[in-house]
N, C-alpha and C. Protein backbone atom coordinates (compact mmCIF):
# COMPACT_ATOMS: atom_id res chain seq x y z
N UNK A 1 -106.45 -25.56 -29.06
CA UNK A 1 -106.23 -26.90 -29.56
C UNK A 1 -107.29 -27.85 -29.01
N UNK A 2 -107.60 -27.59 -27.78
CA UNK A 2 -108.51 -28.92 -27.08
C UNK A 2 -110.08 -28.43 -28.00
N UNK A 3 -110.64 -27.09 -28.54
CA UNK A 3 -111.77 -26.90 -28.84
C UNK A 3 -111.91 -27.59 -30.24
N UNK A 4 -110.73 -27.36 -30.92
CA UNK A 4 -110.44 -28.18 -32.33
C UNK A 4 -110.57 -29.93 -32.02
N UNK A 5 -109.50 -30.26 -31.14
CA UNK A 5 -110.03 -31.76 -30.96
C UNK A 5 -110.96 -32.31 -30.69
N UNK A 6 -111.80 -31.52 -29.92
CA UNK A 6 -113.45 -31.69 -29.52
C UNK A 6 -113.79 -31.74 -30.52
N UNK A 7 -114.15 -31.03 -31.31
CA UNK A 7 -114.97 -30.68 -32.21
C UNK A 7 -114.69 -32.01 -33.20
N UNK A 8 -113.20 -32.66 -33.43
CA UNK A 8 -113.23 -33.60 -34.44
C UNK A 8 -113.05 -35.19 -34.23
N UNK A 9 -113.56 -35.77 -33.03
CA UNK A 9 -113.70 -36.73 -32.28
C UNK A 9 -114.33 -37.84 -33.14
N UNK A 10 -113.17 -38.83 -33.58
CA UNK A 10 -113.81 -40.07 -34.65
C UNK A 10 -114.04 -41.13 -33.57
N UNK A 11 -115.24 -41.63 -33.71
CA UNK A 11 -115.80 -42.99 -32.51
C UNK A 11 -114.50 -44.07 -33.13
N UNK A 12 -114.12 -44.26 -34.43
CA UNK A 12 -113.47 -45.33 -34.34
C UNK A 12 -112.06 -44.71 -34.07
N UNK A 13 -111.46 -43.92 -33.55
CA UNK A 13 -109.92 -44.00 -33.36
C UNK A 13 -109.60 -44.48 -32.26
N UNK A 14 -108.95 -45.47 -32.13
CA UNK A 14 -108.73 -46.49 -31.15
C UNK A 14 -107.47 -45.94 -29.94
N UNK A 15 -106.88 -44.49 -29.85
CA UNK A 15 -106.01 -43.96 -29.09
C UNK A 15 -107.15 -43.27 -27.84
N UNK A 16 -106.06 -43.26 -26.95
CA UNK A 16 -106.61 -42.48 -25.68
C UNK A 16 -106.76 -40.98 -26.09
N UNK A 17 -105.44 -40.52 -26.69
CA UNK A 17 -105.70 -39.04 -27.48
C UNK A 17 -106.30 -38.73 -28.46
N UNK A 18 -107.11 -37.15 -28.38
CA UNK A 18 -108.05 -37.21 -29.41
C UNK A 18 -107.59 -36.83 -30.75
N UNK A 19 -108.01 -37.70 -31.31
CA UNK A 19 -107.56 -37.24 -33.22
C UNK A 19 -107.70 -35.56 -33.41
N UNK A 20 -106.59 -35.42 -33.85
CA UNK A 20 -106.24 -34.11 -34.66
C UNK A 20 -105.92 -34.41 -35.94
N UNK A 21 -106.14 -34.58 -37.17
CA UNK A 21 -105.83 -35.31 -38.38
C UNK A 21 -104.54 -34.06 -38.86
N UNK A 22 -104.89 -32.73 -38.73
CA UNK A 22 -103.88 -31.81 -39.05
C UNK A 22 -103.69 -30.60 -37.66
N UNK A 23 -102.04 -30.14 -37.85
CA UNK A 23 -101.88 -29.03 -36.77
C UNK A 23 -102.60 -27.82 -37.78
N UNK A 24 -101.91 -26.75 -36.75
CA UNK A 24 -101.99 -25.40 -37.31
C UNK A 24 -100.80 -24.91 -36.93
N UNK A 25 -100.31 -23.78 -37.70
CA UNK A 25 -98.47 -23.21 -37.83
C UNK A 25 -99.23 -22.53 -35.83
N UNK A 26 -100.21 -22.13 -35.84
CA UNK A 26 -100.15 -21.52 -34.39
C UNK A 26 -99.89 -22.35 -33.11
N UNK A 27 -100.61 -23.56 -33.79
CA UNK A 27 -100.07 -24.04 -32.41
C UNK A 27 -98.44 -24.91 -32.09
N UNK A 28 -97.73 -24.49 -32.64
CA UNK A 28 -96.05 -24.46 -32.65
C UNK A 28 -95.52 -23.24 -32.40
N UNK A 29 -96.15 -22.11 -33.18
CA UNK A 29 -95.05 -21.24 -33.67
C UNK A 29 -95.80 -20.16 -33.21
N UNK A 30 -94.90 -19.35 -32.17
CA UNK A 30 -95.57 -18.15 -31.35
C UNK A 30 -94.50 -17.45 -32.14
N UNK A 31 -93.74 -17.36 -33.02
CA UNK A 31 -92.59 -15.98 -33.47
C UNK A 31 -93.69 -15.30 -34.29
N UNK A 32 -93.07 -14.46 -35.15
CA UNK A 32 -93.85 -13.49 -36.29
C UNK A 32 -94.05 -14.28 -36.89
N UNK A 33 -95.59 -13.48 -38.00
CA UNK A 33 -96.41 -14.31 -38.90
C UNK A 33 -94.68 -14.57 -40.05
N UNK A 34 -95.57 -15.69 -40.55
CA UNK A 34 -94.50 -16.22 -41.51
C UNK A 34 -94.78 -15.73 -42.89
N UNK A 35 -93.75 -15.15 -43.34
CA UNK A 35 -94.06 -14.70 -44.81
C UNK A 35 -94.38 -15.53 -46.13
N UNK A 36 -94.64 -15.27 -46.97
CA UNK A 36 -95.38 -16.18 -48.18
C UNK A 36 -94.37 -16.35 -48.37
N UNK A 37 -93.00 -15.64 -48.84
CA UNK A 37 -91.86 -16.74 -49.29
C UNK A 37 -91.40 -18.02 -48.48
N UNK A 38 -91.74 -18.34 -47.14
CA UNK A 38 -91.08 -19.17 -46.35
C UNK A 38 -91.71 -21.01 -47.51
N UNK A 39 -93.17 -20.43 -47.74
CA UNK A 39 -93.53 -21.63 -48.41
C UNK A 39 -92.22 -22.26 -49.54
N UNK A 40 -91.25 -21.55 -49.75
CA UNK A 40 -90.21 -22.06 -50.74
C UNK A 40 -89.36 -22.77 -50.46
N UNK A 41 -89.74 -22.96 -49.05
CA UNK A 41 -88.54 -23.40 -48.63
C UNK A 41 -87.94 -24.81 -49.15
N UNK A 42 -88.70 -25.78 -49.72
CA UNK A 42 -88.26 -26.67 -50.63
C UNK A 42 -87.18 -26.44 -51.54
N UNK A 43 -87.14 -24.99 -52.34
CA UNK A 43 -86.40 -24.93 -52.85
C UNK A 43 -84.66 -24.19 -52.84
N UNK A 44 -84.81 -24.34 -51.81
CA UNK A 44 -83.82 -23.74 -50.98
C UNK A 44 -82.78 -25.15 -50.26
N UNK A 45 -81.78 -25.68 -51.50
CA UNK A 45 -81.18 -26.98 -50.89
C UNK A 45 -80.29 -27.04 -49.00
N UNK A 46 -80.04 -26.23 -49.00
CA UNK A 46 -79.64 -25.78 -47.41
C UNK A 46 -80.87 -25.94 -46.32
N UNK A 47 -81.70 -25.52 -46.50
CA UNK A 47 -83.23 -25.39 -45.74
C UNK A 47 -83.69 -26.90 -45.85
N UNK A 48 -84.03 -27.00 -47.15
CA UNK A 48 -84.22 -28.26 -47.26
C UNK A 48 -83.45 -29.71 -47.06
N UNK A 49 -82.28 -29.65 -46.87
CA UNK A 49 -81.36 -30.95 -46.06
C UNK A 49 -81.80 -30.46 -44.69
N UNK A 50 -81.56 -29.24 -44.61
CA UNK A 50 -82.00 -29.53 -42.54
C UNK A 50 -83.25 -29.62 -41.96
N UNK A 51 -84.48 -29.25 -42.60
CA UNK A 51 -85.62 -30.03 -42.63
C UNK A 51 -85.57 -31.27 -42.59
N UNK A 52 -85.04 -31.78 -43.28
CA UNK A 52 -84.68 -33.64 -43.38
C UNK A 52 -84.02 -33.88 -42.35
N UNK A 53 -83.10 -33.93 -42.14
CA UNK A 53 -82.21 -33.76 -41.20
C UNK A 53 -83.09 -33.68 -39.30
N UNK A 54 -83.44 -32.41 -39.24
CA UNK A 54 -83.91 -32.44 -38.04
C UNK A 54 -85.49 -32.70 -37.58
N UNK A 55 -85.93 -33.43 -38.47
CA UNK A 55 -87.10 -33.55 -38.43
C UNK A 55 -87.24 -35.63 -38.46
N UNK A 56 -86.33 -35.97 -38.54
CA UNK A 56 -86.12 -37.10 -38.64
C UNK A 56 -85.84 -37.74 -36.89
N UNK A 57 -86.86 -37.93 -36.62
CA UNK A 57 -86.98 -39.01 -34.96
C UNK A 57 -86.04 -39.45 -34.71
N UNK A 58 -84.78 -40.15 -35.51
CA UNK A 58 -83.60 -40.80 -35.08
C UNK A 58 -82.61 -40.41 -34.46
N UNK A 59 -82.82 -38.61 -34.89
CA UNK A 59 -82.01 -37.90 -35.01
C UNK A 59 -82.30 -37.30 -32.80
N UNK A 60 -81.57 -37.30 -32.14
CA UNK A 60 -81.84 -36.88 -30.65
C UNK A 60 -81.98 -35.32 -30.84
N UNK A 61 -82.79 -35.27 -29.86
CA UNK A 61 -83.29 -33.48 -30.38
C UNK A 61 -82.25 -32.70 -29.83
N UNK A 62 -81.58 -33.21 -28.89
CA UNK A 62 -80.43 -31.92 -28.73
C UNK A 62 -79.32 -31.68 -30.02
N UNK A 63 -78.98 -32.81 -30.55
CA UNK A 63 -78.30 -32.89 -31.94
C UNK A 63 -79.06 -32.07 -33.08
N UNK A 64 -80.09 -32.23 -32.92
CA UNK A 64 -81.32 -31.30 -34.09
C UNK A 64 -81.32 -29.82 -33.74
N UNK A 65 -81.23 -29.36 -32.10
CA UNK A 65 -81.21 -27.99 -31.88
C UNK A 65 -80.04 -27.96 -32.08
N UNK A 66 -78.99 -28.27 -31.97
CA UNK A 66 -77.59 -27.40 -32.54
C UNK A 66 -77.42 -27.51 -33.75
N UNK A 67 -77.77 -28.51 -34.38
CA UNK A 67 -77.79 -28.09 -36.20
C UNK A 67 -78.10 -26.90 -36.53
N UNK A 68 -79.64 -26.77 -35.31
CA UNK A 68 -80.34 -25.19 -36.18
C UNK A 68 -79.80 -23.79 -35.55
N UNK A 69 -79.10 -24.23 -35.03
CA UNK A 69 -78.31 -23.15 -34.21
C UNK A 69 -77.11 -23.08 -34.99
N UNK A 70 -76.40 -23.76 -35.14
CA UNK A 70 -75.46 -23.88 -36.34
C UNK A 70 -75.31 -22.97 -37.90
N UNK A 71 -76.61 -23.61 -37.88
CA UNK A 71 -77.02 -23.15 -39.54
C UNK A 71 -77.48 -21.52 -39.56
N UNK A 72 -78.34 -21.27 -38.27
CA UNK A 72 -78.45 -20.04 -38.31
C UNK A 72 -76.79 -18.77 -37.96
N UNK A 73 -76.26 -19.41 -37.38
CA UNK A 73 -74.72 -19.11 -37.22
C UNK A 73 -73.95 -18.69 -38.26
N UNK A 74 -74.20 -20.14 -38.91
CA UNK A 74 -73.89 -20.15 -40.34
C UNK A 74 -74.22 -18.54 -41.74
N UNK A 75 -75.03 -18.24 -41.35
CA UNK A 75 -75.99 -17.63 -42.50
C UNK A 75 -75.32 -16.37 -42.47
N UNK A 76 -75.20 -15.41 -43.49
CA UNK A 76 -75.01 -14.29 -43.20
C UNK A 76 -76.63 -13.16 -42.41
N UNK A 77 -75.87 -12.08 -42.16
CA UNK A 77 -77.27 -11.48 -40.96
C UNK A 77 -77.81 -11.37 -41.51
N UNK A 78 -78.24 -10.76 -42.89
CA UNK A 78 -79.54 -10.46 -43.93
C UNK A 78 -80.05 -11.58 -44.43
N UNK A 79 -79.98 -12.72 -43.75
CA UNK A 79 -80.60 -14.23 -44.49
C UNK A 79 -81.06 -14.68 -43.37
N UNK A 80 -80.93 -14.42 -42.52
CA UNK A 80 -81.37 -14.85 -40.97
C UNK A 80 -82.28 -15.40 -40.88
N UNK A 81 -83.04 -13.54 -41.07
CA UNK A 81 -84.85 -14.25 -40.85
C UNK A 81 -85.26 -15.11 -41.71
N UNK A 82 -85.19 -14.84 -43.09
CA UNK A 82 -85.51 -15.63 -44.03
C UNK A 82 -85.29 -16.78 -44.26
N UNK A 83 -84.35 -17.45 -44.00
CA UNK A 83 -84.11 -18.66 -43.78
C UNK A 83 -84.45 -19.62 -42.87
N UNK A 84 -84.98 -18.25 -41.78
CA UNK A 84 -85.08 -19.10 -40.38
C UNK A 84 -86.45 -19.48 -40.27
N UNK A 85 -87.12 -19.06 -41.18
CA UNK A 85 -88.96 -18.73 -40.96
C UNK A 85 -88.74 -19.46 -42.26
N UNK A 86 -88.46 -19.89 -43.40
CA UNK A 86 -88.28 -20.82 -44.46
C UNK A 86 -87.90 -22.30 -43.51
N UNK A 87 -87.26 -22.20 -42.75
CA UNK A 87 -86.87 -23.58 -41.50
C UNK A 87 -88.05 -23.82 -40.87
N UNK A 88 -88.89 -23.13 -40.42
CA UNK A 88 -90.16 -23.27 -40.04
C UNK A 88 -91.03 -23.89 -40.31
N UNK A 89 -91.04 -23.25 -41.49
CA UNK A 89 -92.32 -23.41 -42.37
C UNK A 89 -92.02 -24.61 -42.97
N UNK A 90 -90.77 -25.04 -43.28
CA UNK A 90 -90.62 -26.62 -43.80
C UNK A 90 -90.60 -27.70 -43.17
N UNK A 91 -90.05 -27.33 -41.70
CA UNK A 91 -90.51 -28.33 -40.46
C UNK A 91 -91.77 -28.32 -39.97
N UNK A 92 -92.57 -27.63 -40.51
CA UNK A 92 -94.10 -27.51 -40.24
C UNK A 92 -94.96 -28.28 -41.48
N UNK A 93 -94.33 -28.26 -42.32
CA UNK A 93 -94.87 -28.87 -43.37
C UNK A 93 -94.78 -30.15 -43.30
N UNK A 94 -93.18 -30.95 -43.22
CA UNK A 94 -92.87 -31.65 -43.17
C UNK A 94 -92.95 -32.79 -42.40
N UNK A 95 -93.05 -32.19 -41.06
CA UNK A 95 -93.38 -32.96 -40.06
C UNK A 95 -94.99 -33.31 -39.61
N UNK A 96 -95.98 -32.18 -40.10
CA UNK A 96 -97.53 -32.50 -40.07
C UNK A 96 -97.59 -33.19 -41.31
N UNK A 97 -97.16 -33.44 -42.27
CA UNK A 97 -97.55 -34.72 -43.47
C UNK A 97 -97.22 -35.99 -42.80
N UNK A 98 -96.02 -36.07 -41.77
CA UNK A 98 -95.56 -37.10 -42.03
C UNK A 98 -96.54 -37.86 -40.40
N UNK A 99 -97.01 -36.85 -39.38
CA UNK A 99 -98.01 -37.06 -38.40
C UNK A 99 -99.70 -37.20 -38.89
N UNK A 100 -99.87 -36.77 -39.98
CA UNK A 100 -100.95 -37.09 -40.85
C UNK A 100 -100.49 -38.25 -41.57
N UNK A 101 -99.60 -39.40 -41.38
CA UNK A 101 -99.56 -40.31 -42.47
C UNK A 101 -99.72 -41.15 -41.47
N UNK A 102 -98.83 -40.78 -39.91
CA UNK A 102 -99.06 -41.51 -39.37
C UNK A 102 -100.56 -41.81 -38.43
N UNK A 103 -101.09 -40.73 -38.52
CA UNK A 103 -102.80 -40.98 -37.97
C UNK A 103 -103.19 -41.76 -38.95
N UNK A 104 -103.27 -42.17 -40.31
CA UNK A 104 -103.70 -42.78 -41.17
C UNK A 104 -103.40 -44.29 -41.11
N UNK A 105 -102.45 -44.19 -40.68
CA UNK A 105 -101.86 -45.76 -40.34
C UNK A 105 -102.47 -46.39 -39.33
N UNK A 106 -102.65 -45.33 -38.39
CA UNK A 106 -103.42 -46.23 -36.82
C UNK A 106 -104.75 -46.35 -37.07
N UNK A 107 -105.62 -45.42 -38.35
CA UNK A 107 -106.80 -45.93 -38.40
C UNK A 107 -107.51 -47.23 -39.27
N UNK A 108 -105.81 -47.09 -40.07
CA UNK A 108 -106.12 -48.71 -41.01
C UNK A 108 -105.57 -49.56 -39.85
N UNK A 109 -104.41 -49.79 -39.38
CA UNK A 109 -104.53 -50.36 -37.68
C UNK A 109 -105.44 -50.86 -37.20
N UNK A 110 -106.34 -49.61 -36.84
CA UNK A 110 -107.63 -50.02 -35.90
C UNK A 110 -108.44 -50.87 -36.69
N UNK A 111 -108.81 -50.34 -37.83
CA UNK A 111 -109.71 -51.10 -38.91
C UNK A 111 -109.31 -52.73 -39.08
N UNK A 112 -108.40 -52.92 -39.14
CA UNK A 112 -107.92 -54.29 -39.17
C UNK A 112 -107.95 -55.04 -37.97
N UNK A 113 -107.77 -54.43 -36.50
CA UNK A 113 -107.97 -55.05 -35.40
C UNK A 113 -109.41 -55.21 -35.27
N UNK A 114 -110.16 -54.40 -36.01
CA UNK A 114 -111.92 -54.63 -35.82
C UNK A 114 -112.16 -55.54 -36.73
N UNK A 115 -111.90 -56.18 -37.74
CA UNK A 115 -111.44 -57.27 -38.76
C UNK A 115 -111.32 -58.59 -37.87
N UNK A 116 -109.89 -58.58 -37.34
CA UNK A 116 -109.47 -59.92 -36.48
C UNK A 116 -110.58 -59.99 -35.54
N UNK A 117 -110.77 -59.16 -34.57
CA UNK A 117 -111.68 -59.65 -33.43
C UNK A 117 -112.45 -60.28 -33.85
N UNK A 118 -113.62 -59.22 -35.21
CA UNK A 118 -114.96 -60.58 -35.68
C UNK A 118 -114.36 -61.84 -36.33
N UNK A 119 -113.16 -62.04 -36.72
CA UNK A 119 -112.84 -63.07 -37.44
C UNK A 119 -112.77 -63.95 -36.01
N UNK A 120 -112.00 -63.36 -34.99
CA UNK A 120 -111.54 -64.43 -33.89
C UNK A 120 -112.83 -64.91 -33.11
N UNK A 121 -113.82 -64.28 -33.20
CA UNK A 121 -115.32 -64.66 -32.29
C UNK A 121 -115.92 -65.67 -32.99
N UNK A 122 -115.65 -65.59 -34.57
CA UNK A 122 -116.49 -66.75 -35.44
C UNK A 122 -115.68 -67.63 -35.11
N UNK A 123 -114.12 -67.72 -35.12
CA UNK A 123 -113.44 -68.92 -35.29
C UNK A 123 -113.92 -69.48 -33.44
N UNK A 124 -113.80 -68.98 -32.61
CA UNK A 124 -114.06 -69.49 -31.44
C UNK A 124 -115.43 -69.96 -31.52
N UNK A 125 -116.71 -69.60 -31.88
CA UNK A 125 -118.00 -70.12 -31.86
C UNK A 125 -118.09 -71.62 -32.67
N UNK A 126 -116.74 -71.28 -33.72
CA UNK A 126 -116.84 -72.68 -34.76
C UNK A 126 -116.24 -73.77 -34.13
N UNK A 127 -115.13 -73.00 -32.98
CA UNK A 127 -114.21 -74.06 -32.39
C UNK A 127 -115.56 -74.68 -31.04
N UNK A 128 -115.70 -73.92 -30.50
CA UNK A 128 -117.36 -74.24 -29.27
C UNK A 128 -118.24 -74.78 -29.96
N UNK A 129 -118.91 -74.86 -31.09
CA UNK A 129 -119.59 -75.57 -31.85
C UNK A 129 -118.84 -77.22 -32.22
N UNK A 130 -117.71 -77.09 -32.73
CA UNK A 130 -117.00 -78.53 -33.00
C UNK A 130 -116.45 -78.75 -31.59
N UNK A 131 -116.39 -78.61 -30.61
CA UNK A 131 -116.11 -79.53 -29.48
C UNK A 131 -117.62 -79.85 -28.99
N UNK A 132 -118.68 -79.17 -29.06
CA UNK A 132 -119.68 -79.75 -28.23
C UNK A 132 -119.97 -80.87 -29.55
N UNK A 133 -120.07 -81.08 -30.51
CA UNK A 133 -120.66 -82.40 -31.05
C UNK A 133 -119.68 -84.01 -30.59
N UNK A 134 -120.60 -84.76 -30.53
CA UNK A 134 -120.45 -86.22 -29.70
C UNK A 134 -119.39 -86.92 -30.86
N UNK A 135 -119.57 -86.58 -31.51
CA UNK A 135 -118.41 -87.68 -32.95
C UNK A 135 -117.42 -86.46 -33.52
N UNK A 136 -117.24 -85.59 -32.62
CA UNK A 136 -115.83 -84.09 -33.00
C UNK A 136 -114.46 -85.45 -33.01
N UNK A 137 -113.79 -85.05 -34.18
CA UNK A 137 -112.27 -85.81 -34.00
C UNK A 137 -111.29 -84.94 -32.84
N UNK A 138 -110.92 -85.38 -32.14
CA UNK A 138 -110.26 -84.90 -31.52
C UNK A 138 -108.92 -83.90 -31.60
N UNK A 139 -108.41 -84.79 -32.92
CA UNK A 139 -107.03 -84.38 -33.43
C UNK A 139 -107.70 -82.80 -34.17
N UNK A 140 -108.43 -82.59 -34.82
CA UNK A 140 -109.47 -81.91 -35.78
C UNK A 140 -109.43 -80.49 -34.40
N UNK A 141 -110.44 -81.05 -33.39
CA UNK A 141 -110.43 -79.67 -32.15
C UNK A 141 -109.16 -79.58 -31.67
N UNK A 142 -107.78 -80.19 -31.45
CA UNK A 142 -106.74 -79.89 -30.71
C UNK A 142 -106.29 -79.35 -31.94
N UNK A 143 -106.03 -79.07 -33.20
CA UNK A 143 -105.50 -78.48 -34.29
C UNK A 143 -106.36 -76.98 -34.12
N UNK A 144 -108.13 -77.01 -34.37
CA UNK A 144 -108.49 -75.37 -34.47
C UNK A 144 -107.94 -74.50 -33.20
N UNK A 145 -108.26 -75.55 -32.04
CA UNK A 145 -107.89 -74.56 -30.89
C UNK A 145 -106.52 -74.05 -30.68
N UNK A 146 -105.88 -75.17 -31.33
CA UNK A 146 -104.29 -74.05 -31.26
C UNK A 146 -104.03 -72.95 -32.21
N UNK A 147 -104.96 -73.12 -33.21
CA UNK A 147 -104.83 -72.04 -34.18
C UNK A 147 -105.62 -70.95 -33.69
N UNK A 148 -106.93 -71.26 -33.11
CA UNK A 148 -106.99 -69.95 -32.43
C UNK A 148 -106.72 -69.28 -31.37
N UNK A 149 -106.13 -69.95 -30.29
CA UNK A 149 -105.18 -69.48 -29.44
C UNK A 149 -104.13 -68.65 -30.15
N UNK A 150 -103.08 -69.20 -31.35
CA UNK A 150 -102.15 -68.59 -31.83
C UNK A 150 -102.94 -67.54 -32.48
N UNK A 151 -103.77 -66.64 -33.50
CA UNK A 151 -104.83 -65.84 -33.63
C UNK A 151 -104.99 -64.61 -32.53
N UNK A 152 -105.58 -65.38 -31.72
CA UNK A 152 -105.52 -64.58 -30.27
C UNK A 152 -104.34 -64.06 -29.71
N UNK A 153 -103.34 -64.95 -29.74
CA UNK A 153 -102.39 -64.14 -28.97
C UNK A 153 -101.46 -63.11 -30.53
N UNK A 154 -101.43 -63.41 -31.13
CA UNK A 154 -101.52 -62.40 -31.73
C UNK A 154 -101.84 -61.31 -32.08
N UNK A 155 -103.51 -61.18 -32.00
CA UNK A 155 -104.13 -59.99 -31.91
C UNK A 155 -103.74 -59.14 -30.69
N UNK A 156 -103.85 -60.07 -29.47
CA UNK A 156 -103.93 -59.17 -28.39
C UNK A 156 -101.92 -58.45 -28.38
N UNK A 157 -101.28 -59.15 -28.79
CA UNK A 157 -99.95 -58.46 -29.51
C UNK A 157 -99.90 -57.03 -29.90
N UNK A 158 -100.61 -57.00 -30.91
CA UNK A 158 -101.18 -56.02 -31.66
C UNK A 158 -101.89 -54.84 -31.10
N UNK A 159 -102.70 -55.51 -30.05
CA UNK A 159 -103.20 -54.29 -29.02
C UNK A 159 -102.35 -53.96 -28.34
N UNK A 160 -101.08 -54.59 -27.64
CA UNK A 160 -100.01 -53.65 -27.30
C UNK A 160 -99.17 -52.89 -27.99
N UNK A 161 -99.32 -53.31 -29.16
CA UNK A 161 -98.45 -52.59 -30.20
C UNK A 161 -99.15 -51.27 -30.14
N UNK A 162 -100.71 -51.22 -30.37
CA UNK A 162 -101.29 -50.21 -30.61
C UNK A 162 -101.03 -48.71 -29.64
N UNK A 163 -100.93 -49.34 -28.33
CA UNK A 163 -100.54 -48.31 -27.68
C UNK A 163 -99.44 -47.84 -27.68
N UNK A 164 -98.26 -48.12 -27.88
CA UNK A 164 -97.49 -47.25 -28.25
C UNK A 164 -97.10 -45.87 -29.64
N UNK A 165 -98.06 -47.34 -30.85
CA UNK A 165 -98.09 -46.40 -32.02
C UNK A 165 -99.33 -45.11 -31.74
N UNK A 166 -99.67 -45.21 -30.74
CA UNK A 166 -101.04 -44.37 -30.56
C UNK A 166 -99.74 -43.13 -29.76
N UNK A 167 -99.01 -43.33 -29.25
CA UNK A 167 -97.91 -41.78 -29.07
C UNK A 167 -97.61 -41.46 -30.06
N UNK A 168 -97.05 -42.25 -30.84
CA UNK A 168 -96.24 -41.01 -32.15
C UNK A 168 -96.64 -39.96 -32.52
N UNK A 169 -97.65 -39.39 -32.87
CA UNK A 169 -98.44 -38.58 -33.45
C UNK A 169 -98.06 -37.75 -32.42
N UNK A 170 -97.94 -37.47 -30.97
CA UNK A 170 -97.81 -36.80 -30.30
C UNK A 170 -96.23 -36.63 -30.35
N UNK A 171 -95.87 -37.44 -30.25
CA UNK A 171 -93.77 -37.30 -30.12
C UNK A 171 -93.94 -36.21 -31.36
N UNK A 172 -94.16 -36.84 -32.24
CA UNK A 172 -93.77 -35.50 -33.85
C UNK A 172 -94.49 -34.39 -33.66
N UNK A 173 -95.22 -34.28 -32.33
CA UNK A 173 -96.09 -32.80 -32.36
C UNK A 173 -95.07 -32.52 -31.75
N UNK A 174 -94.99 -32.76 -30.12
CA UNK A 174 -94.16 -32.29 -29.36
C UNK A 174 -91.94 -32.29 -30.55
N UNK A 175 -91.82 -33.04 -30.70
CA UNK A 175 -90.80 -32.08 -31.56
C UNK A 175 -90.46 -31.32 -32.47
N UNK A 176 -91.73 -30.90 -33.64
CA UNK A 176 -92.21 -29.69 -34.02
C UNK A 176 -92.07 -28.86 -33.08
N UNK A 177 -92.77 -28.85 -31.87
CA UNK A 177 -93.16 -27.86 -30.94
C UNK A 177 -91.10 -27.60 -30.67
N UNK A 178 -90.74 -28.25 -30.17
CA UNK A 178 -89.30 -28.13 -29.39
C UNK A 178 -88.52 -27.31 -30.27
N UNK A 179 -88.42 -28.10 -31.78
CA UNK A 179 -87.76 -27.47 -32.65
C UNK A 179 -88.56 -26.02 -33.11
N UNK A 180 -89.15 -25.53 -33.36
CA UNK A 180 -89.71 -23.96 -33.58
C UNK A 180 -89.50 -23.46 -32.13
N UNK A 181 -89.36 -23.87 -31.11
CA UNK A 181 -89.13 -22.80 -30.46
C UNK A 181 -87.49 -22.47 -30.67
N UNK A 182 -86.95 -23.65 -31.01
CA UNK A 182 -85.22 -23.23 -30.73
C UNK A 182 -85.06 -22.40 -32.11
N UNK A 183 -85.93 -22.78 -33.25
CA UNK A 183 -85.49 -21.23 -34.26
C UNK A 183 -86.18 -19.83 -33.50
N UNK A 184 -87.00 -20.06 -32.76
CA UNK A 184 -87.92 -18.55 -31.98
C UNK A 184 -86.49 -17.84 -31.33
N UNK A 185 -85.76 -19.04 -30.31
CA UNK A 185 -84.92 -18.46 -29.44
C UNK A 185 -83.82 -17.76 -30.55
N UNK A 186 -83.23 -18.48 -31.41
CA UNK A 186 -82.11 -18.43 -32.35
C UNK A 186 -82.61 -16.81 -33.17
N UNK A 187 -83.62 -16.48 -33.54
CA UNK A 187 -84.28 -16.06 -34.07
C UNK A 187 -83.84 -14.49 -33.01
N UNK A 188 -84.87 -14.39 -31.67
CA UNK A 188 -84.64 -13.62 -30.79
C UNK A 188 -83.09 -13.12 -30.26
N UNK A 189 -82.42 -14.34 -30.38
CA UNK A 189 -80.61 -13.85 -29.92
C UNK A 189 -79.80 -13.12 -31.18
N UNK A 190 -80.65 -13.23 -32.34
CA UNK A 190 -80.03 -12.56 -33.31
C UNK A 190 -80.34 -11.12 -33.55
N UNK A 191 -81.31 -10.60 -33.02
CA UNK A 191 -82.02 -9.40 -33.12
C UNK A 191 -80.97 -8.16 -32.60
C-alpha cells in the first residue's frame, strides 16, 4: 500500500495522508480469491440490504459485525461461501465508491480554499491600500475590514473543518478493513 501511495502523490491534496484515489480487494481481504459470481452481488436483495446496512458509518461497527454474523447464521451451509464472498465483494465495492467520492470532495474542498485565500490577500491589499490614502472615509474602511475579518475567520473555519474531513477516507478504509475480516472469521468458523 505505502509503494502505491508513493507512487500517486498529488502536490495539491491538502491532507497529511497520502491520496489513494482507489483501494485494492487485497488490501482488505486476506480470505480466498473471490469468485466472478461475487460481482452479483447487487443482485442478490439479502446481500444487497446488508451491504447498505453495514457499510453505512452511522451504523457502530459492533452492530455491523453481528448483522454479518447473523446473516451468515442465517444462510443455509451451501450458500455460505457464496454469499459471504458476494458480502465482500459488495462492501468492497460499495464502500471504495463511496471513499472515492469522498477524496473528490476534499479536492474540490481544497480547490476552493486555494480560491478564498487569493480572494482574501486581494481583499486585504484593497483594505491596506484604502486605509493608507489621506481622504479614506472612515465608515467605508471600518465596513471592508469587518468584512474581511468575517472572510477570514471563516476560511480559517474551514481549515479546521478540513482536518477532520481529511480522516474519513481513512475511517471507511479502516471499516472495510474491520468488516472483511469479520466475514474472514465467520467464513473460517464455518468450515
Amino acid at each position: 500500500m505505502e509503494g502505491a501511495a508513493a507512487a500517486n502523490t498529488d502536490p495539491d491534496w491538502p491532507c497529511m495522508q497520502r491520496k489513494v484515489p482507489q483501494l485494492s480487494l487485497g488490501q482488505i481481504w486476506n480470505g480466498p480469491e473471490l469468485p466472478a459470481t461475487a460481482k452479483d452481488w447487487a443482485k442478490d436483495p439479502g446481500v444487497s440490504a446488508l451491504v447498505d446496512a453495514v457499510a453505512a458509518r452511522r451504523t457502530p461497527i459492533a452492530q455491523a459485525q453481528k448483522e454479518i454474523k447473523d446473516f451468515a447464521t442465517s444462510l443455509p451451509p451451501e450458500q455460505v461461501a457464496t454469499k459471504m464472498t458476494m458480502l465482500v465483494q459488495g462492501m468492497f465495492d460499495h464502500m471504495d465508491a463511496e471513499r472515492s467520492h469522498v477524496i473528490s470532495g476534499i479536492s474540490r474542498y481544497a480547490h476552493k480554499q486555494l480560491e478564498m485565500a487569493a480572494q482574501l490577500r486581494k481583499e486585504a491589499s484593497e483594505v491596506d491600500a484604502l486605509r493608507a490614502k489621506a481622504d479614506a472615509d472612515p465608515d467605508e474602511v471600518e465596513r471592508r475590514t469587518d468584512q474581511l475579518n468575517f472572510a477570514t475567520r471563516i476560511f480559517n473555519e474551514r481549515v479546521q473543518s478540513l482536518t477532520y474531513v481529511c480522516d474519513v477516507p481513512t475511517i471507511i478504509e479502516q471499516r472495510l478493513y474491520q468488516l472483511s475480516k469479520t466475514v474472514s472469521e465467520t467464513l473460517a468458523v464455518k468450515k
